[in-house]
Protein backbone atom coordinates (compact mmCIF):
# COMPACT_ATOMS: atom_id res chain seq x y z
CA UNK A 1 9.79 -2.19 -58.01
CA UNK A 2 12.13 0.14 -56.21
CA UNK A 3 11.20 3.47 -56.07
CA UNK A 4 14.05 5.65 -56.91
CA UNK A 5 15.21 8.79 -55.27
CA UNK A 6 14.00 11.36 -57.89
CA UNK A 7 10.17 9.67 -57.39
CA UNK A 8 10.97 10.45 -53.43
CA UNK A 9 11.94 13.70 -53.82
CA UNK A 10 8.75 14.53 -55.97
CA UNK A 11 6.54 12.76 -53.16
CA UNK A 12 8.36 14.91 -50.48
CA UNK A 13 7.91 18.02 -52.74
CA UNK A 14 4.03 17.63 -53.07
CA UNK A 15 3.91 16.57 -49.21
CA UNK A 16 4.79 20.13 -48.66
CA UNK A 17 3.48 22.35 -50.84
CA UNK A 18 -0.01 20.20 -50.20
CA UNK A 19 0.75 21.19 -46.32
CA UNK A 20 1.87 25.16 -47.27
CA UNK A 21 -1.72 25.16 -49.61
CA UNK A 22 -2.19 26.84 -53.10
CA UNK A 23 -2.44 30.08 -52.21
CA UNK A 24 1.77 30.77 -51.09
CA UNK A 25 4.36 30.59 -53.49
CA UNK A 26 7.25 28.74 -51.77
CA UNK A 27 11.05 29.33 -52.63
CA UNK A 28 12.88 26.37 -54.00
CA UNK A 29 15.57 27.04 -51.39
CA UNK A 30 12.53 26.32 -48.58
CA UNK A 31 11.49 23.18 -50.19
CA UNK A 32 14.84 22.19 -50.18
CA UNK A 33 15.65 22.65 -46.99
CA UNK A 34 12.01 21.97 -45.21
CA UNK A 35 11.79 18.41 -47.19
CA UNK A 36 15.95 17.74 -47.42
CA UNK A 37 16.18 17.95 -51.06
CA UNK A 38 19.25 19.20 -53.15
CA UNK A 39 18.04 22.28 -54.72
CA UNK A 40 19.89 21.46 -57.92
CA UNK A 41 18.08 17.78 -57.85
CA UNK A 42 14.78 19.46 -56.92
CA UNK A 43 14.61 22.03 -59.67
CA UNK A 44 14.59 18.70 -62.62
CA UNK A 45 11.65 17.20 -60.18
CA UNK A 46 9.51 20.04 -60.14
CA UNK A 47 9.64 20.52 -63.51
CA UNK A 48 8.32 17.38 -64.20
CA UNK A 49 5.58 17.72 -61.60
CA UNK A 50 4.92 21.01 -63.56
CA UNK A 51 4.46 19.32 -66.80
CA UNK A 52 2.22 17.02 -64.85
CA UNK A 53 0.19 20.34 -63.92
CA UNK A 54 0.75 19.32 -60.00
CA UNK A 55 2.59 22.67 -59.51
CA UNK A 56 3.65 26.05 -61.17
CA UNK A 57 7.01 27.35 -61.34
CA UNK A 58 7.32 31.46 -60.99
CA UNK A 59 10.50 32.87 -61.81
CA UNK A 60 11.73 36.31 -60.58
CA UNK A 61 13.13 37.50 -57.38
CA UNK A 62 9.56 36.57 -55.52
CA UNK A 63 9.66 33.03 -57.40
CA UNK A 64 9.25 29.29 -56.15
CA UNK A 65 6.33 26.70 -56.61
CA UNK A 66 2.48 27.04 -55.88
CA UNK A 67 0.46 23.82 -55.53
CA UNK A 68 -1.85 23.56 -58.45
CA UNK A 69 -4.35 20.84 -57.30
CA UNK A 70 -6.42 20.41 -54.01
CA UNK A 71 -4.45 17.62 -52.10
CA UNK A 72 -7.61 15.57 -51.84
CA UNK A 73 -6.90 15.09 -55.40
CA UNK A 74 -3.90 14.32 -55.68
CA UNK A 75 -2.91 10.65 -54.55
CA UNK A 76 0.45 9.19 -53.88
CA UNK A 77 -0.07 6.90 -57.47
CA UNK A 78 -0.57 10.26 -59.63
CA UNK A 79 3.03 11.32 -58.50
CA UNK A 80 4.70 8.11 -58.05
CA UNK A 81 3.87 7.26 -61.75
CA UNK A 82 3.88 11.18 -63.03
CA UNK A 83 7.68 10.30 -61.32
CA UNK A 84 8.87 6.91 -62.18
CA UNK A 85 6.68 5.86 -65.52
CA UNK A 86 3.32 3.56 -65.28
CA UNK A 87 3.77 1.06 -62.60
CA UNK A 88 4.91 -2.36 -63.79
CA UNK A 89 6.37 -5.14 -62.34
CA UNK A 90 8.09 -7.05 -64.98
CA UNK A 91 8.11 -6.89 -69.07
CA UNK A 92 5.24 -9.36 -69.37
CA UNK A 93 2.73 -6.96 -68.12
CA UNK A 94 4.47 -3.76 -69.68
CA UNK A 95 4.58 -5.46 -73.04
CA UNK A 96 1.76 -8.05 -73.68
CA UNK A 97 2.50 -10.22 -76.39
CA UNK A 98 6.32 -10.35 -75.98
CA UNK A 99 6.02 -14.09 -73.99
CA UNK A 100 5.11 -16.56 -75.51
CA UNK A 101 3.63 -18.38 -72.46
CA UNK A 102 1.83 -15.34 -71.41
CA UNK A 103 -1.54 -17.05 -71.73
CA UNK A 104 -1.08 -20.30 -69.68
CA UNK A 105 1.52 -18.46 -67.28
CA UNK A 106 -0.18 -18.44 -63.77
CA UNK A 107 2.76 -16.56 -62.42
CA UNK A 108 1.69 -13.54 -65.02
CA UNK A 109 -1.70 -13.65 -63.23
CA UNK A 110 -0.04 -13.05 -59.42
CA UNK A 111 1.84 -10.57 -61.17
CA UNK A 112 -0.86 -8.74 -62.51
CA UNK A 113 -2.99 -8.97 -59.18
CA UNK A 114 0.30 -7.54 -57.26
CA UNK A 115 0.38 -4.94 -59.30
CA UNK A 116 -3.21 -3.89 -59.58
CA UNK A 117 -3.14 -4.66 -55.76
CA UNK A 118 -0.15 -1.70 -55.18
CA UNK A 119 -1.71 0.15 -57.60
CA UNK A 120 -5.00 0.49 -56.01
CA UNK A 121 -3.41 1.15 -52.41
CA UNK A 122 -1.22 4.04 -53.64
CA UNK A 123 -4.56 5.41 -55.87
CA UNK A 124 -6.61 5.20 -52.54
CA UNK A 125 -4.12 7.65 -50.47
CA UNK A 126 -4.40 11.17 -51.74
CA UNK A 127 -2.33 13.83 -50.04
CA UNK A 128 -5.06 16.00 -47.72
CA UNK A 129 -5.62 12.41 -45.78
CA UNK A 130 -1.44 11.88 -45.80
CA UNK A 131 -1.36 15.13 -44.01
CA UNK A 132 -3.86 14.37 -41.39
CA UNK A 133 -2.49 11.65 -40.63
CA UNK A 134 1.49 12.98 -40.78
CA UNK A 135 -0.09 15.77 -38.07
CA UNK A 136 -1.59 12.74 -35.68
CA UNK A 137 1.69 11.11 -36.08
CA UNK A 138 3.92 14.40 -35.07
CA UNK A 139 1.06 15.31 -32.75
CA UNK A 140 0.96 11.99 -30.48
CA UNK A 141 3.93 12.77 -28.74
CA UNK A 142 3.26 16.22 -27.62
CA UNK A 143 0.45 15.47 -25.64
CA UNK A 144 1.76 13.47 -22.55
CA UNK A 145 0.29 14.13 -19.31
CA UNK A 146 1.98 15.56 -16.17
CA UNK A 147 0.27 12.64 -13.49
């Protein structure tokens, strides 16, 4: 599974407007630029986060996106598959019953457990933790001493 650059730009989208907060409406043009997104590109992602009910889109001179969920809810899986589908990683698993040796097939099992296994990692990081942890990251080399 390759994640493609319209799931990206969704995870970079919610990356910022978890860090701005839900109460400031952001311009596209801002997310755009903050997050290096095409603003044509990130207008089609947004609205599918919006149908997702991630974000709301406000139109009007004083329009842009407001974060619609508390980032602690929100985890890196919900977007990822709210961009790219349910995670799968081959037809076997997407469409049980299609192979015929699907039963006996221990290579369907490792699948399964790979999957499950991404699954759960992307479920367990939700977006207030990926922001703590982007600020130690951006922090840690501000702080060097003057011995």
């Amino acid at each position: 599974m390759r994640l493609t650059r319209e799931g990206e730009y969704g995870v970079r989208c919610m990356l910022y407007l978890c860090k701005v907060g839900s109460d400031r409406t952001v311009s596209r043009k801002e997310v755009a630029a903050e997050m290096e997104i095409p603003e044509q590109f990130l207008a089609k992602v947004a609205k599918r986060l919006a149908t997702k009910g991630f974000l709301e889109i406000l139109q009007g001179a004083r329009g842009g996106y407001r974060l619609l969920v508390r980032p602690a809810d929100l985890t890196l899986l919900d977007v990822v598959e709210a961009m790219e589908g349910e995670i799968f990683l081959n037809d076997c698993l997407m469409l049980p019953g299609t192979c015929f040796r699907e039963e006996e097939c221990a290579i369907n099992r490792i699948w399964n457990r790979a999957r499950e296994s991404l699954r759960g990692t992307l479920r367990e990081a939700d977006f207030a933790t990926l922001i703590r942890e982007e600020s130690c990251l951006l922090g840690s080399g501000d702080d060097e001493s003057d011995e």
